[in-house]
PDB file of N, CA and C in Angstrom:
ATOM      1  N   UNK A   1      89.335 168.136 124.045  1.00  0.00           N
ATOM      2  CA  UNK A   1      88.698 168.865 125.153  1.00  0.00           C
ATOM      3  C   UNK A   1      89.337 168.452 126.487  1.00  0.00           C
ATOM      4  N   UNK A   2      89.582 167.242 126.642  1.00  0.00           N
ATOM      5  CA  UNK A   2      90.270 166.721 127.867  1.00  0.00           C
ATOM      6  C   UNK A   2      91.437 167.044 128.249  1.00  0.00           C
ATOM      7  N   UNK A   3      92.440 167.064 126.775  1.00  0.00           N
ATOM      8  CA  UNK A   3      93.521 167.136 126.874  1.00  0.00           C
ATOM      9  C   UNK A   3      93.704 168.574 127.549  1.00  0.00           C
ATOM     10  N   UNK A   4      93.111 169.716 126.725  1.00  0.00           N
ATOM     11  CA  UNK A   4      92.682 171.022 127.106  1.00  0.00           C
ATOM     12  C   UNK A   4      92.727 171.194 128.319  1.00  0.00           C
ATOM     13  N   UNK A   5      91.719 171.010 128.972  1.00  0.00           N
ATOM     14  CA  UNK A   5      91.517 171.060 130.168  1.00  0.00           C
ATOM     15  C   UNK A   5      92.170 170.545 131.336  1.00  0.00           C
ATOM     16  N   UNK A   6      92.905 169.744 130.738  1.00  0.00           N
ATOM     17  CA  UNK A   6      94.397 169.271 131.966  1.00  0.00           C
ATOM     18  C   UNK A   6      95.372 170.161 131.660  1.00  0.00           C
ATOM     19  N   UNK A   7      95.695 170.999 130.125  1.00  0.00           N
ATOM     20  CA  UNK A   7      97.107 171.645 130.077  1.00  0.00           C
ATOM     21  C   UNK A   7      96.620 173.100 131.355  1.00  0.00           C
ATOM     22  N   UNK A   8      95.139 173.981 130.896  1.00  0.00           N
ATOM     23  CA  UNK A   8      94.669 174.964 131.286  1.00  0.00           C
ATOM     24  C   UNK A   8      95.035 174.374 133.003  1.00  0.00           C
ATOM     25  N   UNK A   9      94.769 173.325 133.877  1.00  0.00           N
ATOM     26  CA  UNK A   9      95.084 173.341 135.228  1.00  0.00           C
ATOM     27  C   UNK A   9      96.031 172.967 135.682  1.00  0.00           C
ATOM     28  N   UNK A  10      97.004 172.543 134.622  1.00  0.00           N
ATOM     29  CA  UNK A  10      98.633 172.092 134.653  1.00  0.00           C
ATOM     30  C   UNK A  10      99.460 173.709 135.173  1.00  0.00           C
ATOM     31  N   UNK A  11      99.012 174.340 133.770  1.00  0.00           N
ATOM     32  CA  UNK A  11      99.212 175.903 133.883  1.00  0.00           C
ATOM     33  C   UNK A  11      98.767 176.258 134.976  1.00  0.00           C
ATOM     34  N   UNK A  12      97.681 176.694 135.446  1.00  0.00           N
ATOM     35  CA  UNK A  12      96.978 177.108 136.692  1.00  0.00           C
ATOM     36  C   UNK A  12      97.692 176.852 137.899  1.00  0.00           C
ATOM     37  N   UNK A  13      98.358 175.635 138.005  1.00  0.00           N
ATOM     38  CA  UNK A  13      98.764 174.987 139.114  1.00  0.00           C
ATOM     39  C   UNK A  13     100.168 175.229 139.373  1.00  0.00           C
ATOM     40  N   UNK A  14     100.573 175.320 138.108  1.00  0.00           N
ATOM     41  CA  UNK A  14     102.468 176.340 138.223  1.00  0.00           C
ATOM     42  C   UNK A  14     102.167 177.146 138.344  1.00  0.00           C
ATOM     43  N   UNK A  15     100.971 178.246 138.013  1.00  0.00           N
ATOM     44  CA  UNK A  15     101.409 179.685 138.305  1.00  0.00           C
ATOM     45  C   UNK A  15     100.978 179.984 139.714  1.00  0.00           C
ATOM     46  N   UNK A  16      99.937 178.987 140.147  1.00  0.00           N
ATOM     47  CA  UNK A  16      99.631 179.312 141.576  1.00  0.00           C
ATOM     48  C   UNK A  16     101.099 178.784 142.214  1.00  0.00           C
ATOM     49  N   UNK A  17     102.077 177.897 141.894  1.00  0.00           N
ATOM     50  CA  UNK A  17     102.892 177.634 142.725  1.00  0.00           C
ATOM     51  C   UNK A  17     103.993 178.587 142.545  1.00  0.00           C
ATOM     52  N   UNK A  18     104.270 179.131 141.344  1.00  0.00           N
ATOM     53  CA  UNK A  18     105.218 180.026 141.462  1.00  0.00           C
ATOM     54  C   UNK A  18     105.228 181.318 142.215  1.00  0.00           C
ATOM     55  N   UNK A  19     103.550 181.849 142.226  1.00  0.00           N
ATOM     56  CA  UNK A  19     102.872 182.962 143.254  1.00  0.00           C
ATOM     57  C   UNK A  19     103.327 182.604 144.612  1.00  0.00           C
ATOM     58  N   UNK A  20     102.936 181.236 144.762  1.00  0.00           N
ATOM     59  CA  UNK A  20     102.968 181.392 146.137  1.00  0.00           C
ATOM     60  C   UNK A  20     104.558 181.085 146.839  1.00  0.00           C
ATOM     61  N   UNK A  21     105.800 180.688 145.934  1.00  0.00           N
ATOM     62  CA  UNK A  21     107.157 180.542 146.290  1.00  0.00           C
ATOM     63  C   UNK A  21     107.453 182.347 146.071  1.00  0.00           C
ATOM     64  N   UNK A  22     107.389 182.830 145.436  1.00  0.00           N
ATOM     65  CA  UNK A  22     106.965 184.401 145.541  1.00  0.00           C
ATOM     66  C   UNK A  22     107.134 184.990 146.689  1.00  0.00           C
ATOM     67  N   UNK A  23     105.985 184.271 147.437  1.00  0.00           N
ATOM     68  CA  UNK A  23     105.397 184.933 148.967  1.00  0.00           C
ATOM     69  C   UNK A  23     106.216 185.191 150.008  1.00  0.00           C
TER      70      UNK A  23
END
C-alpha cells in the first residue's frame, strides 16, 4: 500500500512536471 502510493505521486509529480516544462 505504501509502496503504491509513493509510485501513484512519483507519477503524478513527472507528469505535473512535464505539463508544466510544456508551458
Amino acid at each position: 500500500m505504501k509502496y503504491a502510493l509513493m509510485g501513484i505521486s512519483f507519477i503524478l509529480l513527472l507528469w505535473v512536471g512535464t505539463f508544466y516544462l510544456m508551458l
